[in-house]
C-alpha atoms as a PDB file:
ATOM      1  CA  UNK A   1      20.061 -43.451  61.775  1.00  0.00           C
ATOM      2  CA  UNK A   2      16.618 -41.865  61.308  1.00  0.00           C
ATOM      3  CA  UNK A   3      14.934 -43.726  57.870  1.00  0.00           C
ATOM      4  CA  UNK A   4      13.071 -41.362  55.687  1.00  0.00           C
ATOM      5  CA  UNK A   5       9.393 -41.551  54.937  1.00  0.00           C
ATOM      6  CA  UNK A   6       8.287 -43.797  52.408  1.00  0.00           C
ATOM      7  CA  UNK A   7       6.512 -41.600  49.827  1.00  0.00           C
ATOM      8  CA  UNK A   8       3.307 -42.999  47.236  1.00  0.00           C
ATOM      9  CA  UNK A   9       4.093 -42.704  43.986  1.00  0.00           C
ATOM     10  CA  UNK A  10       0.496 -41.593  42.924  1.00  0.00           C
ATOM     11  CA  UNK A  11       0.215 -42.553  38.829  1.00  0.00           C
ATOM     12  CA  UNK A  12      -2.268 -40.065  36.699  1.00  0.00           C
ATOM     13  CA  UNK A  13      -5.099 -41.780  35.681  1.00  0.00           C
ATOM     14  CA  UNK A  14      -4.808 -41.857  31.365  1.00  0.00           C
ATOM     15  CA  UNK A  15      -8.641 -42.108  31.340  1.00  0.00           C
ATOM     16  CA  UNK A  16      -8.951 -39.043  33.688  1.00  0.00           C
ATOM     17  CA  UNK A  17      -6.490 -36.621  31.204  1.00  0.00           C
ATOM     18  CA  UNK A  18      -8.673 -38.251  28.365  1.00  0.00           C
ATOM     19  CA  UNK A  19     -11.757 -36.828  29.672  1.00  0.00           C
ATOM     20  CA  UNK A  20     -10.092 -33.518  30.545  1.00  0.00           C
ATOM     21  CA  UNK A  21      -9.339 -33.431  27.249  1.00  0.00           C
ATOM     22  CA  UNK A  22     -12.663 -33.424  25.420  1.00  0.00           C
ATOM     23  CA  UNK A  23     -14.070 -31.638  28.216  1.00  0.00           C
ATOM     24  CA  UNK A  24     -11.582 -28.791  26.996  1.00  0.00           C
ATOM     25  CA  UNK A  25     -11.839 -29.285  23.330  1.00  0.00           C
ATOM     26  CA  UNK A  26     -15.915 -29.272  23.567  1.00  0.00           C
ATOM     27  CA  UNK A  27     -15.715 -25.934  25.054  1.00  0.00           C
ATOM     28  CA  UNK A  28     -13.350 -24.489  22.567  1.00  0.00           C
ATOM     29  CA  UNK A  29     -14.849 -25.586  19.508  1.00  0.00           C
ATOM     30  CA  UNK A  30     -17.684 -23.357  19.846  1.00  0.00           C
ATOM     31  CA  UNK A  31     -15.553 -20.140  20.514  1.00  0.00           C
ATOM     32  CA  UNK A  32     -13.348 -20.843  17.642  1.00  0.00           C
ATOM     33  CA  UNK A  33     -16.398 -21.747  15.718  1.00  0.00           C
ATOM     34  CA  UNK A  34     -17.465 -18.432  16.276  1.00  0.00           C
ATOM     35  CA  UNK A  35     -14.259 -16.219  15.392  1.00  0.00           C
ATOM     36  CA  UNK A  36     -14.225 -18.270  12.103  1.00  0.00           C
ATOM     37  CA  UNK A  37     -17.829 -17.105  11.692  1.00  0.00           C
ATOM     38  CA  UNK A  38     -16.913 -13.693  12.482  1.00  0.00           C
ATOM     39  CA  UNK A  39     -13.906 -14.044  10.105  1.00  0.00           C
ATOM     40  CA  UNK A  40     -15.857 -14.951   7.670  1.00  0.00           C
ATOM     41  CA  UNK A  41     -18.574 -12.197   7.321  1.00  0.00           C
ATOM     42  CA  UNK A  42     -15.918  -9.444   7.952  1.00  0.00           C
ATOM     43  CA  UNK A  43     -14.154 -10.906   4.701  1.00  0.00           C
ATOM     44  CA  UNK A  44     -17.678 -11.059   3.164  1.00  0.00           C
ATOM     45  CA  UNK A  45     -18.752  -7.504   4.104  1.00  0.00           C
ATOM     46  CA  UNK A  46     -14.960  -6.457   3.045  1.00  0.00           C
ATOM     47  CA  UNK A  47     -15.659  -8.197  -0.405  1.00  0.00           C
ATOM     48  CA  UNK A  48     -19.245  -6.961  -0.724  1.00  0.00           C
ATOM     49  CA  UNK A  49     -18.712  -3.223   0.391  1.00  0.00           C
ATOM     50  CA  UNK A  50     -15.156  -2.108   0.003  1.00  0.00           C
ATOM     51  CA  UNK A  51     -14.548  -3.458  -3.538  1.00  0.00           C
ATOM     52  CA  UNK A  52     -18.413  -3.745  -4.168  1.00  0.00           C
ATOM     53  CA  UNK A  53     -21.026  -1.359  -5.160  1.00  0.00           C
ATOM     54  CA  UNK A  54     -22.453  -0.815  -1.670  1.00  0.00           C
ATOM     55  CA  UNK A  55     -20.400   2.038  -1.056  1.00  0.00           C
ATOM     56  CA  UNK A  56     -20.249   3.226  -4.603  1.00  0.00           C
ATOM     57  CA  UNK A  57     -21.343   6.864  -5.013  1.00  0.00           C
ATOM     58  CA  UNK A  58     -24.255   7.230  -6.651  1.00  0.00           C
ATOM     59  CA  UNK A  59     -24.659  10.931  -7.071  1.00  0.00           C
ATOM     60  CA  UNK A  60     -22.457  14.311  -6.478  1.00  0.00           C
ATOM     61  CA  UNK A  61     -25.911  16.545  -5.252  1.00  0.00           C
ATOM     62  CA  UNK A  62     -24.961  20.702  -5.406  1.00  0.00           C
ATOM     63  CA  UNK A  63     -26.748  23.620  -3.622  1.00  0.00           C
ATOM     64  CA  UNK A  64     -26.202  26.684  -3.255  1.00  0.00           C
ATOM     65  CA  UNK A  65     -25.736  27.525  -7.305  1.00  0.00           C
ATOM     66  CA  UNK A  66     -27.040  30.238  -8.966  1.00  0.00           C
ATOM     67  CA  UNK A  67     -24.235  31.452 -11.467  1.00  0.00           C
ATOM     68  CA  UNK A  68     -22.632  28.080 -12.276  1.00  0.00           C
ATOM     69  CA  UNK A  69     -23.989  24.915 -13.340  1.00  0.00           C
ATOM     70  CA  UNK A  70     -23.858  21.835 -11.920  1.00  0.00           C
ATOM     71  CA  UNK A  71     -22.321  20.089 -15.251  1.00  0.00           C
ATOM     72  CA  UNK A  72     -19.625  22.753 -15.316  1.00  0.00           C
ATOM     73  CA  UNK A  73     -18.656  21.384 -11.522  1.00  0.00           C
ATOM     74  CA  UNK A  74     -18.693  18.127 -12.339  1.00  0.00           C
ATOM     75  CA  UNK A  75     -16.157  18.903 -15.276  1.00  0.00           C
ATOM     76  CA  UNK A  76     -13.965  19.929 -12.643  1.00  0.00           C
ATOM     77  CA  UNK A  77     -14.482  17.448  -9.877  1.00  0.00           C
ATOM     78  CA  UNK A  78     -12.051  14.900  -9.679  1.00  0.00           C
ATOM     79  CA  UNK A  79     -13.948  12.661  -7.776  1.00  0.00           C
ATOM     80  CA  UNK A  80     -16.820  10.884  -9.773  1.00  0.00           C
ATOM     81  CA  UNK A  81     -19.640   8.956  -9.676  1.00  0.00           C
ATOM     82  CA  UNK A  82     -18.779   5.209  -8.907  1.00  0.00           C
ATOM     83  CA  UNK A  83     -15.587   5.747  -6.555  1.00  0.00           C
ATOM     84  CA  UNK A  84     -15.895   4.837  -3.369  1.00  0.00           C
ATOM     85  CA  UNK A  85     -17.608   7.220  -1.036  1.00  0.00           C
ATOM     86  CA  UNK A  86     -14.734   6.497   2.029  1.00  0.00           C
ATOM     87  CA  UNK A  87     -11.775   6.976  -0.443  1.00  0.00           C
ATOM     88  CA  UNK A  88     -13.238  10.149  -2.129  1.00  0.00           C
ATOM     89  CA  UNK A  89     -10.557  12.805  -1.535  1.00  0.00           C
ATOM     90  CA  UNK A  90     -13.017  15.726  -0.811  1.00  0.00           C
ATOM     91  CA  UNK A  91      -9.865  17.986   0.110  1.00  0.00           C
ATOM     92  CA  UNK A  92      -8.808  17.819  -3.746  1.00  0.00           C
ATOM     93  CA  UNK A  93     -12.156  17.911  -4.871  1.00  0.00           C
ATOM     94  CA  UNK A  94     -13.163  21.154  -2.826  1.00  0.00           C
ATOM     95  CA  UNK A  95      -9.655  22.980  -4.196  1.00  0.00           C
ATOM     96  CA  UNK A  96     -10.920  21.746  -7.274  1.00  0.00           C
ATOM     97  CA  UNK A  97     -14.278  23.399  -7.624  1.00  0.00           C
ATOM     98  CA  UNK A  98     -12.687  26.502  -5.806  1.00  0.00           C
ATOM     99  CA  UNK A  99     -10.846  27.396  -8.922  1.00  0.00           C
ATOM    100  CA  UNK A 100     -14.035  28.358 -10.650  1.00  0.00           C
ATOM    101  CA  UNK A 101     -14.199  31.795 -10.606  1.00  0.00           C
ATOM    102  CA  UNK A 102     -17.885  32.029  -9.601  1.00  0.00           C
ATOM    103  CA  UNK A 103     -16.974  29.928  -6.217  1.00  0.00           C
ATOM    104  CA  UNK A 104     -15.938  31.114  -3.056  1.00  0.00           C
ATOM    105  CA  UNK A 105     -16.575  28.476  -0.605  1.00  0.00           C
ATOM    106  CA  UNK A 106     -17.133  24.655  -0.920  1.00  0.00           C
ATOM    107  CA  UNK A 107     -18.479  22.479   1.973  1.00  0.00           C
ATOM    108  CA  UNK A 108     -18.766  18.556   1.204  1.00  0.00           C
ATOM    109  CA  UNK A 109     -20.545  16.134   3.150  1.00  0.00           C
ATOM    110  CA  UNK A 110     -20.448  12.241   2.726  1.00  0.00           C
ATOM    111  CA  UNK A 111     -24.111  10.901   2.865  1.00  0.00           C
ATOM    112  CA  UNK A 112     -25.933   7.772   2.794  1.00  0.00           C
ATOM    113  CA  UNK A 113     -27.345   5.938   0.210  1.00  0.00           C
ATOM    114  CA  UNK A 114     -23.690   6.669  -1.295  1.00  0.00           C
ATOM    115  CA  UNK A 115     -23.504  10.316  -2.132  1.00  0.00           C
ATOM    116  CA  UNK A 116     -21.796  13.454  -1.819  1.00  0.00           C
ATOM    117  CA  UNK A 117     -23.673  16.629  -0.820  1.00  0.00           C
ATOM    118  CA  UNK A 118     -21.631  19.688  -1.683  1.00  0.00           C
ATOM    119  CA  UNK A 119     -22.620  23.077  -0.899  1.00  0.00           C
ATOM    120  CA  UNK A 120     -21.068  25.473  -2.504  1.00  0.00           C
ATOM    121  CA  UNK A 121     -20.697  29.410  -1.677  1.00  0.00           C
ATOM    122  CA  UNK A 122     -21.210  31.898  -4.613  1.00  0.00           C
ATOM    123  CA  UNK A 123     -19.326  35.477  -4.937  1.00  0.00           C
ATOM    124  CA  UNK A 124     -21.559  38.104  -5.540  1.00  0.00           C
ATOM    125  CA  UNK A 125     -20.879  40.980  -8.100  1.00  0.00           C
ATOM    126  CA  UNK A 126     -20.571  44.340  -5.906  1.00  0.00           C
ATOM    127  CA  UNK A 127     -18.674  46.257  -8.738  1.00  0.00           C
ATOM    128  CA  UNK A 128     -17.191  46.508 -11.984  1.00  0.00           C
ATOM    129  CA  UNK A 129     -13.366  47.924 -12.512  1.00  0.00           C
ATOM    130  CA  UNK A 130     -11.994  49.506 -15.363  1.00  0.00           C
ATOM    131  CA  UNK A 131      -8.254  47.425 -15.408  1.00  0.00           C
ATOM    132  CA  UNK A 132      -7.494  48.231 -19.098  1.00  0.00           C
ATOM    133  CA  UNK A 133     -11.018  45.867 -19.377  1.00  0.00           C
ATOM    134  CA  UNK A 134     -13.744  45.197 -17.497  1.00  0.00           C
ATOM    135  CA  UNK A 135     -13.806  43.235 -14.655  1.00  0.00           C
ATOM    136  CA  UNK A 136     -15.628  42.275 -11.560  1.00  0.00           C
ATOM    137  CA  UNK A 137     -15.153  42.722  -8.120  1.00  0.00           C
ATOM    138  CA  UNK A 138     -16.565  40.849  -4.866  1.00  0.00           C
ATOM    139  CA  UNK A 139     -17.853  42.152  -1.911  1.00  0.00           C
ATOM    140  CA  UNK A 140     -14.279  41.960  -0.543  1.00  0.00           C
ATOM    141  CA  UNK A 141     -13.303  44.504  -3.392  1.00  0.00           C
ATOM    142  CA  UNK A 142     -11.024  41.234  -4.579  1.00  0.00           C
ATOM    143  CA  UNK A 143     -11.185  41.052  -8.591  1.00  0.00           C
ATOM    144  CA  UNK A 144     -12.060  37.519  -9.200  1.00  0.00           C
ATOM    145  CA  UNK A 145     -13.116  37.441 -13.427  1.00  0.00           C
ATOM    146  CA  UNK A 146     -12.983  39.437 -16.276  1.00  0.00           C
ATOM    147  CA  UNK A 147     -16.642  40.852 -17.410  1.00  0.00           C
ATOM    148  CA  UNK A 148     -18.701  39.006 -19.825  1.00  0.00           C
ATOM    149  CA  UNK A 149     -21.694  39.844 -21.395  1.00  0.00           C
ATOM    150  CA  UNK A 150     -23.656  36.735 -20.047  1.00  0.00           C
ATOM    151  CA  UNK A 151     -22.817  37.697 -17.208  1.00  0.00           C
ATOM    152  CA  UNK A 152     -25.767  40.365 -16.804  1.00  0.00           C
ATOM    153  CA  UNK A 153     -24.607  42.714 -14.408  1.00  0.00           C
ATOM    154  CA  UNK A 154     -25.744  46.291 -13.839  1.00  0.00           C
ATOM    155  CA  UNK A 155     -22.819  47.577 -11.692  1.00  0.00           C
ATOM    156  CA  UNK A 156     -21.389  50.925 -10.658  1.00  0.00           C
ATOM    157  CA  UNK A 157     -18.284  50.813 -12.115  1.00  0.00           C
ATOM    158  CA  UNK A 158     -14.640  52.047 -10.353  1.00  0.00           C
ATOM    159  CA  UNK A 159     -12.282  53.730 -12.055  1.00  0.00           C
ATOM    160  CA  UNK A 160      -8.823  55.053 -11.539  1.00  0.00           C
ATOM    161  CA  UNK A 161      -6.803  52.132 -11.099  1.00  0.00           C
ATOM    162  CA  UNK A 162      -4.357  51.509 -13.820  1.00  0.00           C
ATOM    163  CA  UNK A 163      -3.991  47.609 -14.853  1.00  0.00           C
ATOM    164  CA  UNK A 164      -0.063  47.676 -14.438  1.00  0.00           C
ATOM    165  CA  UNK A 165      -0.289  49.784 -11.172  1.00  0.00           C
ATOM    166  CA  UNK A 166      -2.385  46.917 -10.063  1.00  0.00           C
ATOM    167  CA  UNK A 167      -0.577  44.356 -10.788  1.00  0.00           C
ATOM    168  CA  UNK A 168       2.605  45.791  -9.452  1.00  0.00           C
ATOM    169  CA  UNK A 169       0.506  46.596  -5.910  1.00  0.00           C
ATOM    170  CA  UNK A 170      -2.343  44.840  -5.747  1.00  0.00           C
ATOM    171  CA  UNK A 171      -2.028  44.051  -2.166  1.00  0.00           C
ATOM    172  CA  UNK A 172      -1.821  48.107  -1.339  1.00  0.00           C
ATOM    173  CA  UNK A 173      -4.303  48.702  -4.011  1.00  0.00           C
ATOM    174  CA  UNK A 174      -7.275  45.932  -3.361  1.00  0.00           C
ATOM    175  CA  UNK A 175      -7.878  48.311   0.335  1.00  0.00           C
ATOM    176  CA  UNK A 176      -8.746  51.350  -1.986  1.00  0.00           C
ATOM    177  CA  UNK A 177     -11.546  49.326  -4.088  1.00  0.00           C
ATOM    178  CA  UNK A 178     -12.870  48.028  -0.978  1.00  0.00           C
ATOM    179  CA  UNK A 179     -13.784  51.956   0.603  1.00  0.00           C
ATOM    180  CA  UNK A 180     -15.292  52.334  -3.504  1.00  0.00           C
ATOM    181  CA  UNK A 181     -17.176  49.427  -2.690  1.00  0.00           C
ATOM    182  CA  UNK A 182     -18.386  50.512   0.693  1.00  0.00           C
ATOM    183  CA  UNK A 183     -18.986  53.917  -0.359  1.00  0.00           C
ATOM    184  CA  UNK A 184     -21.785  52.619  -2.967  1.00  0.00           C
ATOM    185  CA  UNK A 185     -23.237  50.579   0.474  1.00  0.00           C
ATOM    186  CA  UNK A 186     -23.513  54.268   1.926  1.00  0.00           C
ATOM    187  CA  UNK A 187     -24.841  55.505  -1.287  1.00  0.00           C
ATOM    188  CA  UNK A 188     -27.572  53.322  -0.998  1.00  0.00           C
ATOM    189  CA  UNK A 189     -27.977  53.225   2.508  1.00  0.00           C
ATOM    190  CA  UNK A 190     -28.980  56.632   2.728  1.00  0.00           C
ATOM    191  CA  UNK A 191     -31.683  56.672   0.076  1.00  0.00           C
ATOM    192  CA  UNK A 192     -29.065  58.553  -2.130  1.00  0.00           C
ATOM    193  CA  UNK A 193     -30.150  55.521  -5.087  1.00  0.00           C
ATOM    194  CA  UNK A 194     -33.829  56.877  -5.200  1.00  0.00           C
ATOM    195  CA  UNK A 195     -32.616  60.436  -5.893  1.00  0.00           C
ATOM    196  CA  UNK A 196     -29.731  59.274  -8.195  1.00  0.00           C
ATOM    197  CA  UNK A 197     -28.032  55.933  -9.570  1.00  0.00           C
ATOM    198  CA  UNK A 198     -24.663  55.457  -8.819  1.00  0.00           C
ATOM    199  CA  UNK A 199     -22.562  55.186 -12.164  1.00  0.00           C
ATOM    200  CA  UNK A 200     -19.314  55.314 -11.135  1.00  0.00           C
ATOM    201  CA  UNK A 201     -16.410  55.776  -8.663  1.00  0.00           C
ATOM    202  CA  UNK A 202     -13.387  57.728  -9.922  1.00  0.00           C
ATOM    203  CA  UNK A 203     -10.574  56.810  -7.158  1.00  0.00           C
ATOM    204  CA  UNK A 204      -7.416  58.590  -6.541  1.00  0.00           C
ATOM    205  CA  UNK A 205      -4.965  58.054  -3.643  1.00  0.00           C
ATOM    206  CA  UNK A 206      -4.254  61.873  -3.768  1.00  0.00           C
ATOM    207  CA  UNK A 207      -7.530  63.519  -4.769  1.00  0.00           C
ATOM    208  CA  UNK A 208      -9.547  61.470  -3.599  1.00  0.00           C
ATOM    209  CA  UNK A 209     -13.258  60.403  -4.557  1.00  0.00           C
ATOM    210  CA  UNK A 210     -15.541  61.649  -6.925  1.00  0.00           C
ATOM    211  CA  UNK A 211     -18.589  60.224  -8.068  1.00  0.00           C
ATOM    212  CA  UNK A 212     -21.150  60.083 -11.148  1.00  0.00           C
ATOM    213  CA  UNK A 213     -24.698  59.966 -10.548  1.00  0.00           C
ATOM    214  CA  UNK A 214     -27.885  59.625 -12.276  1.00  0.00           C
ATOM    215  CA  UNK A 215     -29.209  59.892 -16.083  1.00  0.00           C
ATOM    216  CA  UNK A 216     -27.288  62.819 -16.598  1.00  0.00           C
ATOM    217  CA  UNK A 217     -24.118  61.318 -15.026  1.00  0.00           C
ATOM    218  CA  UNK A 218     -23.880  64.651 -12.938  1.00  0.00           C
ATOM    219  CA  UNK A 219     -20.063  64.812 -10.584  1.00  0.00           C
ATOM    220  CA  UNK A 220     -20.039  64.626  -7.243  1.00  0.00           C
ATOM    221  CA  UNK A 221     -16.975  65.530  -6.042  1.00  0.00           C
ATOM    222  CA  UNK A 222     -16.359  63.906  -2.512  1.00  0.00           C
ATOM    223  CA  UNK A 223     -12.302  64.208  -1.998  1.00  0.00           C
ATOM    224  CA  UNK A 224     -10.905  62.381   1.396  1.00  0.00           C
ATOM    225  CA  UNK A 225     -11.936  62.277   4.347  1.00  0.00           C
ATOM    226  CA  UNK A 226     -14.886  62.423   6.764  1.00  0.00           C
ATOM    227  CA  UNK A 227     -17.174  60.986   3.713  1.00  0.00           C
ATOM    228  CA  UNK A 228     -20.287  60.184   5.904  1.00  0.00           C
ATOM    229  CA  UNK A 229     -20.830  63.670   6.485  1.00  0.00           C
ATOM    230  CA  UNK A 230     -20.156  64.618   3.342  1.00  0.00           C
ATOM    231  CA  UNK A 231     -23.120  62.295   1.873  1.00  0.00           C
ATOM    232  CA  UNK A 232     -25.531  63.822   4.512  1.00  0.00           C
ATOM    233  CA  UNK A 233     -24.606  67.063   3.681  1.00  0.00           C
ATOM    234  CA  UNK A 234     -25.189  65.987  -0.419  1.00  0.00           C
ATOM    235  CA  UNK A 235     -28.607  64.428   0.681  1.00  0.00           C
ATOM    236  CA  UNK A 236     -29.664  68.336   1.949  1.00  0.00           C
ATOM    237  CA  UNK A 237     -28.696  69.706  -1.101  1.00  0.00           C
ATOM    238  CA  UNK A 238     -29.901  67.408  -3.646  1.00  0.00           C
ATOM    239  CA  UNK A 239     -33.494  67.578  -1.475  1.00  0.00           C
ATOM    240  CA  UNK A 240     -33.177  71.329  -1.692  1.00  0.00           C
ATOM    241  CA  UNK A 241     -32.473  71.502  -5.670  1.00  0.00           C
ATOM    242  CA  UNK A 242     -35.189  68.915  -6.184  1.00  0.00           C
ATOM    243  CA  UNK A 243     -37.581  71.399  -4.431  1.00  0.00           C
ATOM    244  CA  UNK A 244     -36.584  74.509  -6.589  1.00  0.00           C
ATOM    245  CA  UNK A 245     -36.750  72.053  -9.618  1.00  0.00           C
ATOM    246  CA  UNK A 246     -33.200  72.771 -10.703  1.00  0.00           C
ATOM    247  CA  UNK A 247     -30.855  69.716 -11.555  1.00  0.00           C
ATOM    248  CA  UNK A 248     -27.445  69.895 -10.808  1.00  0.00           C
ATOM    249  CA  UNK A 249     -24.245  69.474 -13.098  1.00  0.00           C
ATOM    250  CA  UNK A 250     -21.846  69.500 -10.604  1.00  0.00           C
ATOM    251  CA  UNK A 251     -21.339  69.362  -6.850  1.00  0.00           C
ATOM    252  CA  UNK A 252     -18.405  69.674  -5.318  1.00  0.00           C
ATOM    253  CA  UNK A 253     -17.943  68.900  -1.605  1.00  0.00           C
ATOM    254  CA  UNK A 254     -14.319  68.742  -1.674  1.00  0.00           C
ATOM    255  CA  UNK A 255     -13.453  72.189  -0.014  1.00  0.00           C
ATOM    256  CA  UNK A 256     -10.400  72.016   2.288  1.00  0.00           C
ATOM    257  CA  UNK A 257     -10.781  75.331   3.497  1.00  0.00           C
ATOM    258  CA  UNK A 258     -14.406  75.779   4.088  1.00  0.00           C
ATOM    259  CA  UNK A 259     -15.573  71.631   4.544  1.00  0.00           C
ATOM    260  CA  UNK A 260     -18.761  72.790   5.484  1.00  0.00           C
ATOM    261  CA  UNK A 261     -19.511  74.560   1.905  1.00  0.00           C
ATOM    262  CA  UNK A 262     -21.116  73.239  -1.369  1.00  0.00           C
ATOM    263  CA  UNK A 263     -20.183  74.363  -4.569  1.00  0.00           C
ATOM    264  CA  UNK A 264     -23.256  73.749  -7.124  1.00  0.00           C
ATOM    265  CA  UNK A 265     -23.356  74.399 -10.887  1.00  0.00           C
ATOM    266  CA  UNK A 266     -26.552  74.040 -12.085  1.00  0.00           C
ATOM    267  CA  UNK A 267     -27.426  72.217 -15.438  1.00  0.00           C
ATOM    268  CA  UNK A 268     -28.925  74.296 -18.277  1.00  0.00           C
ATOM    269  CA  UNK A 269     -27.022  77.557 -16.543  1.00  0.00           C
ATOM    270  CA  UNK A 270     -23.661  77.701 -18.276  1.00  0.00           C
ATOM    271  CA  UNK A 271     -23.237  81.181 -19.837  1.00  0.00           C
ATOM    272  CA  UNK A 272     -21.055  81.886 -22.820  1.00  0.00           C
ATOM    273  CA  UNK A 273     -17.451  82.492 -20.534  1.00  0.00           C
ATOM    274  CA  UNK A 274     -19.266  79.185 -18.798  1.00  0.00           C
ATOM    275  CA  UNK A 275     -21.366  81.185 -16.028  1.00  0.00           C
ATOM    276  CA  UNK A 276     -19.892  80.795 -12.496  1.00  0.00           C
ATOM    277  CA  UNK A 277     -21.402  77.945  -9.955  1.00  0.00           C
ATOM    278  CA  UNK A 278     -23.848  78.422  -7.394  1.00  0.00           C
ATOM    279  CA  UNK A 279     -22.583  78.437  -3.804  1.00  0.00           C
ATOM    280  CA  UNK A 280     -24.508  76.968  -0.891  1.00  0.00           C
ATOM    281  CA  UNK A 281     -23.527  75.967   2.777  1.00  0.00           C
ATOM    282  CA  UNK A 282     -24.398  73.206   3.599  1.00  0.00           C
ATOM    283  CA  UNK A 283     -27.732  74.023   5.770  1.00  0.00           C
ATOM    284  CA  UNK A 284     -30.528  72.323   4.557  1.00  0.00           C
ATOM    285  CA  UNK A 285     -30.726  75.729   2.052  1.00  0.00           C
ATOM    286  CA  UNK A 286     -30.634  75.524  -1.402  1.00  0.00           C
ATOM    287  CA  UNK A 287     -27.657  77.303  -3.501  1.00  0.00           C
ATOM    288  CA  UNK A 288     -27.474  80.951  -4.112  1.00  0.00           C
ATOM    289  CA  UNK A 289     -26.987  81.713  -7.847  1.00  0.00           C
ATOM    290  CA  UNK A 290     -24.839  84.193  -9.107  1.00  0.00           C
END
């Protein structure tokens, strides 16, 4: 029978694993010398600028304002000086400042040193409307306040809306104050405002438009439909009168059957049964009297 190989038992060397040891344990010292360090200023800087005053905010800076004040914003902010600028909610604090009636848009912007710059959007006053009260419309023809004196406004003024009507269909109804509100764009678009200031705009879903104009508040009766050439064909005609030196009372451009007629009555020319109206097509020549 074959004997097996005699096999060396080979001990470890305890002064060998020793040295292994503090080999090991000299280079880990330093790298856990290091995340404590790390640890350390990351609690410090946590300390310091999340429940600090680093990131405190100093200041809430506004642009953009013209009709509100900066201490009536503040008022409604509900984020204030001293929070902290990364935990300022500037969702709630835009909705916030959107519910004054002067603001349209809000745009906020976290800034360092700790502050928050907010730019806000202002409507603009393009009209007034008579709703059982005064009140003011936007650009948009949207009625966003009721009219105060300090608010200062010399608007042309829309009329023909009831307050309950509305309210009841304000969605249907906001469409007709916006073609008012464009209509006084056109007005003054085409030089119309030199000849005469727009007063105001007397709406009616059936009838149609009719206007007031000037010192003498003379009616301009527009009705539906195909209104830019109606306000070039007003321009001729006002040029026209202004040339003969007469001032018109009334001008009606409203003719279904003959669109491309005037009908003029002439201040100063009403006779006792109330005189009849001039009559002019609308050429570039002035109205024909009676």
């Amino acid at each position: 029978m074959a004997r097996g190989r005699n096999r060396r038992r080979i001990d470890k060397d305890p002064a060998a694993e020793r040295a292994k040891l503090r080999r090991a344990a000299a280079l880990a010292l330093p790298s856990l010398a290091a995340v404590a360090s790390v640890a350390l200023v990351a609690l410090a800087s946590w300390r310091f600028g999340w429940k600090g005053e680093l990131l405190r905010i100093r200041e809430l800076r506004f642009e953009g304002l013209s009709r509100v004040s900066a201490g009536e914003l503040r008022e409604l902010s509900p984020v204030r000086e001293g929070d902290h600028l990364l935990f300022a909610d500037v969702d709630a604090l835009t909705a916030a400042l959107q519910r004054h009636p002067w603001v349209a848009a809000v745009e906020v912007r976290r800034t360092l040193p700790p502050a928050l710059e907010i730019a806000v959007t202002e409507r603009r006053g393009a009209a007034l409307v008579d709703l059982d009260g005064l009140y003011l419309l936007d650009e948009h023809g949207r009625v966003f306040k009721r009219a105060t004196p300090g608010d200062g406004l010399d608007l042309p003024l829309v009329t023909g809306v009831a307050r309950e009507d509305f309210v009841e269909r304000q969605a249907e109804l906001e469409p007709l104050l916006a073609g008012a509100l464009a209509l006084a764009d056109r007005w003054v678009e085409r030089g119309l405002a030199q000849r005469a200031v727009l007063s105001e705009i007397h709406v009616d879903p059936d009838w149609g438009v009719t206007l007031y104009a000037g010192d003498e508040g003379t009616e301009v009766r527009l009705g539906s439909g195909d209104i830019p050439a109606k306000l070039e064909r007003l321009e001729r005609v006002l040029a026209a009168l202004a040339a003969e030196g007469n001032k018109p009372e009334t001008i009606h451009l409203d003719n279904r059957r003959r669109p491309d007629w005037v009908t003029v009555r002439l201040a100063g020319r009403r006779g006792p049964a109330g005189g009849r109206p001039a009559v002019a097509k609308a050429d570039g020549r002035g109205p024909r009297g009676p």
